[in-house]
Protein backbone atom coordinates (compact mmCIF):
# COMPACT_ATOMS: atom_id res chain seq x y z
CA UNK A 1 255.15 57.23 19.77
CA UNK A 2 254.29 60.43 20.90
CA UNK A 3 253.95 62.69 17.48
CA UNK A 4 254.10 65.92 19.55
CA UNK A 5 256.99 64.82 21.39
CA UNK A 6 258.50 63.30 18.25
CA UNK A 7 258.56 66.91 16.78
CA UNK A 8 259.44 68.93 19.54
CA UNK A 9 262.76 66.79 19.76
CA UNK A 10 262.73 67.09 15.88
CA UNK A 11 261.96 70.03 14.52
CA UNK A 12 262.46 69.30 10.74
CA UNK A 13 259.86 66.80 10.98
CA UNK A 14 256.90 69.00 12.30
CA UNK A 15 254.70 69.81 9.14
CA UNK A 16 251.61 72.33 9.69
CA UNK A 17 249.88 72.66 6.39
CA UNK A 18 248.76 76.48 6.22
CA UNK A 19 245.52 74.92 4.55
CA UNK A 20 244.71 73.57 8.15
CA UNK A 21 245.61 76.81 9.70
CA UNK A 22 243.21 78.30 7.92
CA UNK A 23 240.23 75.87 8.35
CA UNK A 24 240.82 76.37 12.76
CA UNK A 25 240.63 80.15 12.23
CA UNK A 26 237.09 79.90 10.38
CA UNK A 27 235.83 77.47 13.42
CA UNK A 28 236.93 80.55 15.92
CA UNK A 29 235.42 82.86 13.89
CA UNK A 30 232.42 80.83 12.85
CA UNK A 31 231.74 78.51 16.20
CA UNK A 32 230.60 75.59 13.89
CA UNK A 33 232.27 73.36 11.73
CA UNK A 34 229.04 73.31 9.72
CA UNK A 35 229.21 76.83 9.14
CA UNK A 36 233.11 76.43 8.16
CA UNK A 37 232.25 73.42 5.80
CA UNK A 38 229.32 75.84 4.22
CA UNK A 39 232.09 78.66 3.37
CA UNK A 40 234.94 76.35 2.02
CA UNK A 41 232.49 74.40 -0.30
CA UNK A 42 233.63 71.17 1.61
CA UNK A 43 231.70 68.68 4.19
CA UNK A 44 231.66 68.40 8.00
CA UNK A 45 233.62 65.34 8.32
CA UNK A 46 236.43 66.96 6.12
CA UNK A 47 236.88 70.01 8.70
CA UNK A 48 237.37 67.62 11.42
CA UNK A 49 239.56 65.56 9.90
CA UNK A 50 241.39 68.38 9.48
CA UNK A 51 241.51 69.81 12.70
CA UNK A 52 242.13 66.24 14.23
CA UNK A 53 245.45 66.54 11.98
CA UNK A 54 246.00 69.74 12.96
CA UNK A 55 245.56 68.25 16.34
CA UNK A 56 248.25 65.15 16.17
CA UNK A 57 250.74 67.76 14.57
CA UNK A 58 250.45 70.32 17.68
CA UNK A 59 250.20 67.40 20.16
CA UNK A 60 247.32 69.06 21.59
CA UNK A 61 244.13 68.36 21.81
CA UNK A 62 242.22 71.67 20.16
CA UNK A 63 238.39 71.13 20.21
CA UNK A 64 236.32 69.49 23.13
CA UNK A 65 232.54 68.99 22.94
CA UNK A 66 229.83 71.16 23.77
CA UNK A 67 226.69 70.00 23.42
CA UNK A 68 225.86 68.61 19.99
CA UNK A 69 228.64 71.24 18.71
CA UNK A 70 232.52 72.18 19.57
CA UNK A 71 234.43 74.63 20.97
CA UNK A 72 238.19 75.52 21.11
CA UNK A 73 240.17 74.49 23.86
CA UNK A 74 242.49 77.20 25.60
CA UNK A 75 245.47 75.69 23.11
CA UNK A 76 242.89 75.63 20.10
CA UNK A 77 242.19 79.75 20.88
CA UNK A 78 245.63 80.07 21.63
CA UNK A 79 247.18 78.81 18.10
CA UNK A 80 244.28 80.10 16.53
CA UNK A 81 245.71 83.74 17.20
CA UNK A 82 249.18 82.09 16.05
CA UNK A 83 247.19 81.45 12.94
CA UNK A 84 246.13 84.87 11.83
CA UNK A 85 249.86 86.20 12.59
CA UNK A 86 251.30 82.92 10.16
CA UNK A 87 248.41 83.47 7.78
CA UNK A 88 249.24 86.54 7.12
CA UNK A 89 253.01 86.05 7.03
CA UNK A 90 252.25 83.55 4.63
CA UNK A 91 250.67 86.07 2.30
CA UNK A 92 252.67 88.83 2.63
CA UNK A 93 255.76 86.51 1.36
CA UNK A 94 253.69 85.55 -1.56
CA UNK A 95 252.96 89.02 -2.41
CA UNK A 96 256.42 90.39 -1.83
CA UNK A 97 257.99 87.84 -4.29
CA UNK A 98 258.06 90.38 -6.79
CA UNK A 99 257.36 93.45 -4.87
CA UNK A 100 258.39 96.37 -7.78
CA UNK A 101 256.07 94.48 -10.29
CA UNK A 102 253.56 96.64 -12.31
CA UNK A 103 250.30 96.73 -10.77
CA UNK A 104 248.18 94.21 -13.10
CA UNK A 105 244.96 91.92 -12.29
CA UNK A 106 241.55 92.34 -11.11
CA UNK A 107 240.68 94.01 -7.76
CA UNK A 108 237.41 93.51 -6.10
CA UNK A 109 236.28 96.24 -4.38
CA UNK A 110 233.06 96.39 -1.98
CA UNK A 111 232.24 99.50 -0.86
CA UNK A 112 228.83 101.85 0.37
CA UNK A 113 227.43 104.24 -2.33
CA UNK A 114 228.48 107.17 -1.11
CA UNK A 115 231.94 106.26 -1.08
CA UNK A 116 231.59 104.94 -4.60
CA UNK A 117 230.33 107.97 -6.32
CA UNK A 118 232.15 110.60 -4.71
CA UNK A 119 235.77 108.59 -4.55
CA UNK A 120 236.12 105.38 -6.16
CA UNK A 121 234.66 105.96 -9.29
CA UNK A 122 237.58 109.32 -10.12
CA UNK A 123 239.71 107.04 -9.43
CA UNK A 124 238.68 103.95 -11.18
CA UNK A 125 238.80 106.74 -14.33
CA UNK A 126 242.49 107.65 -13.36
CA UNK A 127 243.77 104.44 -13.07
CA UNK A 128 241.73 103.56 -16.36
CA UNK A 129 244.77 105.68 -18.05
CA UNK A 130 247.33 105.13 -15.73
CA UNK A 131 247.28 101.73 -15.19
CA UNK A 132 245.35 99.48 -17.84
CA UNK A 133 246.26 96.60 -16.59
CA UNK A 134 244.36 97.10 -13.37
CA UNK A 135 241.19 96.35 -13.69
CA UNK A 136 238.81 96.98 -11.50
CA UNK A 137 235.25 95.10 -10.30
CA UNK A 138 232.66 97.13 -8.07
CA UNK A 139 229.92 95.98 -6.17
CA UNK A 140 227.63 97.96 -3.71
CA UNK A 141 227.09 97.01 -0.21
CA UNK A 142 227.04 98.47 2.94
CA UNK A 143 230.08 98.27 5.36
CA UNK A 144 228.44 94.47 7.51
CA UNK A 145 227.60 93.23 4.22
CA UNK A 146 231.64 94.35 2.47
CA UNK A 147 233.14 93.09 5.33
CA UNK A 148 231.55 89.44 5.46
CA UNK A 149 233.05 89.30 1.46
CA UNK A 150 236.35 90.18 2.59
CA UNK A 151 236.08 87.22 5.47
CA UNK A 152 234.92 85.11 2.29
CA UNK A 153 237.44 86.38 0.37
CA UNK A 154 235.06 87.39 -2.12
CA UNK A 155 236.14 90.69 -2.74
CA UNK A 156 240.34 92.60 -1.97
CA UNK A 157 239.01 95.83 -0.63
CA UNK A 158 235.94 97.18 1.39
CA UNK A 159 235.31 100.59 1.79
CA UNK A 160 233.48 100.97 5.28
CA UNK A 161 233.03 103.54 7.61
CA UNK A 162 231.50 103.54 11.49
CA UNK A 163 230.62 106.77 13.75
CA UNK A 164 232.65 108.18 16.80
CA UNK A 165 230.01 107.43 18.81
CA UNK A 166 229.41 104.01 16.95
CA UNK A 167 232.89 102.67 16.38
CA UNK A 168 233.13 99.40 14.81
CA UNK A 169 234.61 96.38 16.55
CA UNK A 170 238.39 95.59 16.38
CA UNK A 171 239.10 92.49 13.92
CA UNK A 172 242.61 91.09 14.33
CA UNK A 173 242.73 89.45 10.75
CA UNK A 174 242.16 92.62 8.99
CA UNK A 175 243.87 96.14 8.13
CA UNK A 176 241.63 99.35 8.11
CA UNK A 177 243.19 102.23 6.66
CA UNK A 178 241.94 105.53 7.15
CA UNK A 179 240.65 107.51 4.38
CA UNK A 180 238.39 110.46 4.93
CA UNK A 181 235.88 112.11 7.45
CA UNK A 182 232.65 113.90 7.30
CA UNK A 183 230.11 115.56 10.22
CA UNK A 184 226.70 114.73 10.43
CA UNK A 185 223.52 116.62 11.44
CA UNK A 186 219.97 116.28 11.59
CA UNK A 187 217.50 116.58 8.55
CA UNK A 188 214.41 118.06 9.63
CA UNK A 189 211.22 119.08 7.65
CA UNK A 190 211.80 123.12 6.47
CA UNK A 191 209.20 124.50 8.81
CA UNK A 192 210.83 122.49 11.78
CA UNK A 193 211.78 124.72 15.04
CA UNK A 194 216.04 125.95 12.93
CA UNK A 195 217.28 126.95 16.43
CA UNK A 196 220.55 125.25 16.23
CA UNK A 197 222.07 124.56 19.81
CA UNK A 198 224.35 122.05 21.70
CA UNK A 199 223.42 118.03 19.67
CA UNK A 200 221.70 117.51 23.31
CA UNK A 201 219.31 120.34 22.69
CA UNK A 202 217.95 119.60 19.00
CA UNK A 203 217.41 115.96 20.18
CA UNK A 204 215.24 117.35 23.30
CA UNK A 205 213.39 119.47 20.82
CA UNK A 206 212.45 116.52 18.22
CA UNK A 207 212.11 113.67 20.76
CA UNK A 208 208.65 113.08 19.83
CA UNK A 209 208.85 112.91 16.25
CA UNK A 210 209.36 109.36 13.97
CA UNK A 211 213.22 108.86 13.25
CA UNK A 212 214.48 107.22 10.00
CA UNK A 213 217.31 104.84 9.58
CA UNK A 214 219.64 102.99 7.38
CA UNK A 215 217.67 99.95 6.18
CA UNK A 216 220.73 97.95 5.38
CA UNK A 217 223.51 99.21 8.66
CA UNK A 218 222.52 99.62 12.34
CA UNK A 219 225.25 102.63 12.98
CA UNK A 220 222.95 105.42 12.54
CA UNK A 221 220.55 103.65 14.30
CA UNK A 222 222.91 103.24 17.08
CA UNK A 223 224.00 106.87 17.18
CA UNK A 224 220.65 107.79 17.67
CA UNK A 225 219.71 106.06 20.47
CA UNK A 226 222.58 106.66 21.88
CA UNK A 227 222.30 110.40 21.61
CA UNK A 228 218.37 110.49 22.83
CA UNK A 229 219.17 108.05 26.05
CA UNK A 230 221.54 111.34 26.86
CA UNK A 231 218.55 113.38 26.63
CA UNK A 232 216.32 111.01 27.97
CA UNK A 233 213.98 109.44 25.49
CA UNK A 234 213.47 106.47 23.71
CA UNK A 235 213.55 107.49 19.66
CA UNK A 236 210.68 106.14 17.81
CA UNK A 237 212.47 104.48 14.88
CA UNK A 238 209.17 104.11 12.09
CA UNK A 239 211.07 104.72 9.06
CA UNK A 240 214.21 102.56 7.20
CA UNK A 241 215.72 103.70 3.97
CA UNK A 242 219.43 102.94 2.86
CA UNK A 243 219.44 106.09 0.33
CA UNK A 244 220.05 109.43 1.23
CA UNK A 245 218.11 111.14 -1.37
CA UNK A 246 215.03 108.90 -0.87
CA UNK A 247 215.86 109.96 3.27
CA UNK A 248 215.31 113.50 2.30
CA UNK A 249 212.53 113.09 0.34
CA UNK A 250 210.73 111.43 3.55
CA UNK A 251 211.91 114.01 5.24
CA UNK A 252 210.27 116.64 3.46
CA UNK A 253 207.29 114.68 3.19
CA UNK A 254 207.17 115.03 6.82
CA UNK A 255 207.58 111.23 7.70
CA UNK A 256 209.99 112.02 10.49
CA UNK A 257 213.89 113.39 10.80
CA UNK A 258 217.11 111.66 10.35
CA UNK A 259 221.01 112.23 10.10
CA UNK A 260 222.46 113.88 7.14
CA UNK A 261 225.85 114.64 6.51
CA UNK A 262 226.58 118.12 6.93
CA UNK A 263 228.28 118.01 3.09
CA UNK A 264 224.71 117.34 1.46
CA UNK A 265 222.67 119.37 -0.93
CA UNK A 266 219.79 119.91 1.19
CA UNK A 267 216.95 119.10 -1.01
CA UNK A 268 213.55 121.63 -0.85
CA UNK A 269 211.48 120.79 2.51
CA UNK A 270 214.29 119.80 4.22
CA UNK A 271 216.35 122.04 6.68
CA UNK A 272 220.12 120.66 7.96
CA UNK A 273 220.86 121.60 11.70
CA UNK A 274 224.14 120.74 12.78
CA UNK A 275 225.26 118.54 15.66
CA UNK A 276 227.66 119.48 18.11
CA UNK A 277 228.50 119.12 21.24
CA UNK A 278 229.47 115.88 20.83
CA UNK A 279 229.60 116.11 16.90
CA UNK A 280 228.70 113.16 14.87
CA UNK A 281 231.10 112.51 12.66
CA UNK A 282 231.68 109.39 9.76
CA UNK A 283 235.09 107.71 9.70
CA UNK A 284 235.66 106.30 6.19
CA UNK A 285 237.77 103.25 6.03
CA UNK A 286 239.79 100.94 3.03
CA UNK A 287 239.70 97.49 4.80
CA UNK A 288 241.91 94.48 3.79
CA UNK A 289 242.67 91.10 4.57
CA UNK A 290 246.02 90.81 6.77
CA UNK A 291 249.07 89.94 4.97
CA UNK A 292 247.42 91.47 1.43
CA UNK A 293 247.91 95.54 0.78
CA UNK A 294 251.17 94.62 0.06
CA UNK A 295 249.47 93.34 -3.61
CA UNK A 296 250.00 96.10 -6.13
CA UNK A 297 246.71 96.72 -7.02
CA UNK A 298 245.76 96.65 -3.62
CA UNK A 299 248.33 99.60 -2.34
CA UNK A 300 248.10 101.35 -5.55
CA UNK A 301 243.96 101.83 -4.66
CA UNK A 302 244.72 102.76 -0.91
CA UNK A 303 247.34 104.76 -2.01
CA UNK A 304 244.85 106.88 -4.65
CA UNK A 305 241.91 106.32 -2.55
CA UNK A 306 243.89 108.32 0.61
CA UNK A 307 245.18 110.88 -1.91
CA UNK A 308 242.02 111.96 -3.08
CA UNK A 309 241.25 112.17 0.55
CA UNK A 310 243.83 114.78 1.65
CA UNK A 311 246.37 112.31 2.76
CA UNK A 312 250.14 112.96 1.37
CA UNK A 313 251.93 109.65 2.08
């Protein structure tokens, strides 16, 4: 008998186990069902046995091969979006079982430095007296780095950010929330040229000095490039550095320019010229799994976190 038929003419008896849901989302997201078996802890042969299960419940087949590896069929994609939606429905009922509880538990947060020092941390204090029951576990990583966690499910929260002319790409099985916004410019040496101008013109004046970038994110890097192939020229990218501080300090040693936020304490050797015309400007972001800010922990952070940004919810 037909089990696809079977179910369709009996719906009570149709059984999709959220468990194998979730292991055909990780093969669209990850392409292999060795890299799937590497994330869940669990073996090759256990992934397809349960997307073959998967399979006989949908009546559809939902892999073919490829090569030595798989791929998803147009019904595998196709319930694979179904999956995130249910996922996350799944969740959210979980979460909502008790949605007036007291925020308690531990909340993982990965987040950049800046956003760290300057935000989290105040409000890691507040919530230290407001909340005791929260407690909450910080780890440093830039946004590629928070946001592969979060797919892991290694961490509740990542604070990210991208660049209007950088904007990060569009994941369906996560929620970004808006927090804050800051303008960039460019750090030059002190004795560099200080006309300011249109963002066009200072990159026409420096286009044959060494750039630095972010050692650990490619936005910058991205901006850049993007900026000087408006002007014309190819930036020569020499330098890498993932701090600020240690960016200004190569700066002023004369190693080459790079882009500061406009907010900065400009450190001695080091002039700020702003960038406009287009502006560059950071979009801070509180990113979290679908289904999940409903937690209380979890709102009650992106609820302080946009607060201390200027929001009023």
């Amino acid at each position: 008998m037909n089990r696809g038929r079977f179910a369709a003419e009996n719906p009570g008896e149709q059984r999709m186990e959220t468990r194998r849901l979730q292991v055909l989302v990780e093969l669209a997201r990850l392409g292999s069902m060795r890299a799937v078996a590497d994330v869940s802890n669990t073996t090759t042969s256990t992934v397809s046995q349960q997307i073959a299960a998967l399979s006989r419940d949908m009546g559809a087949a939902l892999i073919e091969p490829q090569g030595r590896r798989v791929r998803l069929t147009p019904a595998g994609r196709r319930l694979a979006e179904h999956a995130v939606t249910i996922l996350a429905a799944v969740e959210a009922a979980h979460h909502d079982l008790s949605p007036g509880a007291e925020p308690n538990g531990t909340l993982r947060i990965a987040g950049y430095a800046t956003a760290i020092r300057a935000h989290l941390l105040p409000v890691v204090a507040e919530l230290a007296v407001s909340h005791p029951r929260v407690r909450v576990l910080v780890r440093e990583h830039e946004p590629a780095e928070a946001l592969a966690l979060l797919a892991e499910d290694a961490t509740d929260l990542a604070l990210t950010y991208d660049y209007n002319l950088a904007p990060a790409a569009e994941d369906p099985t996560v929620r970004a929330t808006p927090l804050w916004t800051a303008r960039w410019g460019l750090g030059v040496p002190a004795d560099a040229d200080p006309r300011e101008g249109t963002t066009l013109d200072v990159f026409d004046r420096f286009d044959t000095h060494d750039w630095i970038v972010n050692s650990r994110n490619t936005a910058d890097e991205t901006v850049i490039r993007t900026l000087a192939s408006m002007v014309g020229f190819t930036p020569r990218v020499t330098h890498q550095a993932d701090s600020l501080d240690l960016v200004q300090g190569m700066i002023a040693a004369g190693l080459g320019v790079g882009l500061l936020p406009l907010d900065t304490t400009v450190a001695p050797g080091v002039r700020l010229i702003p960038l406009t015309a287009p502006t560059v400007e950071m979009r801070a972001r509180a990113v979290a799994r679908q289904g999940r800010l409903n937690w209380p922990p979890l709102a009650l952070m992106t609820t302080l976190l946009r607060r201390r940004a200027g929001f009023r919810e």
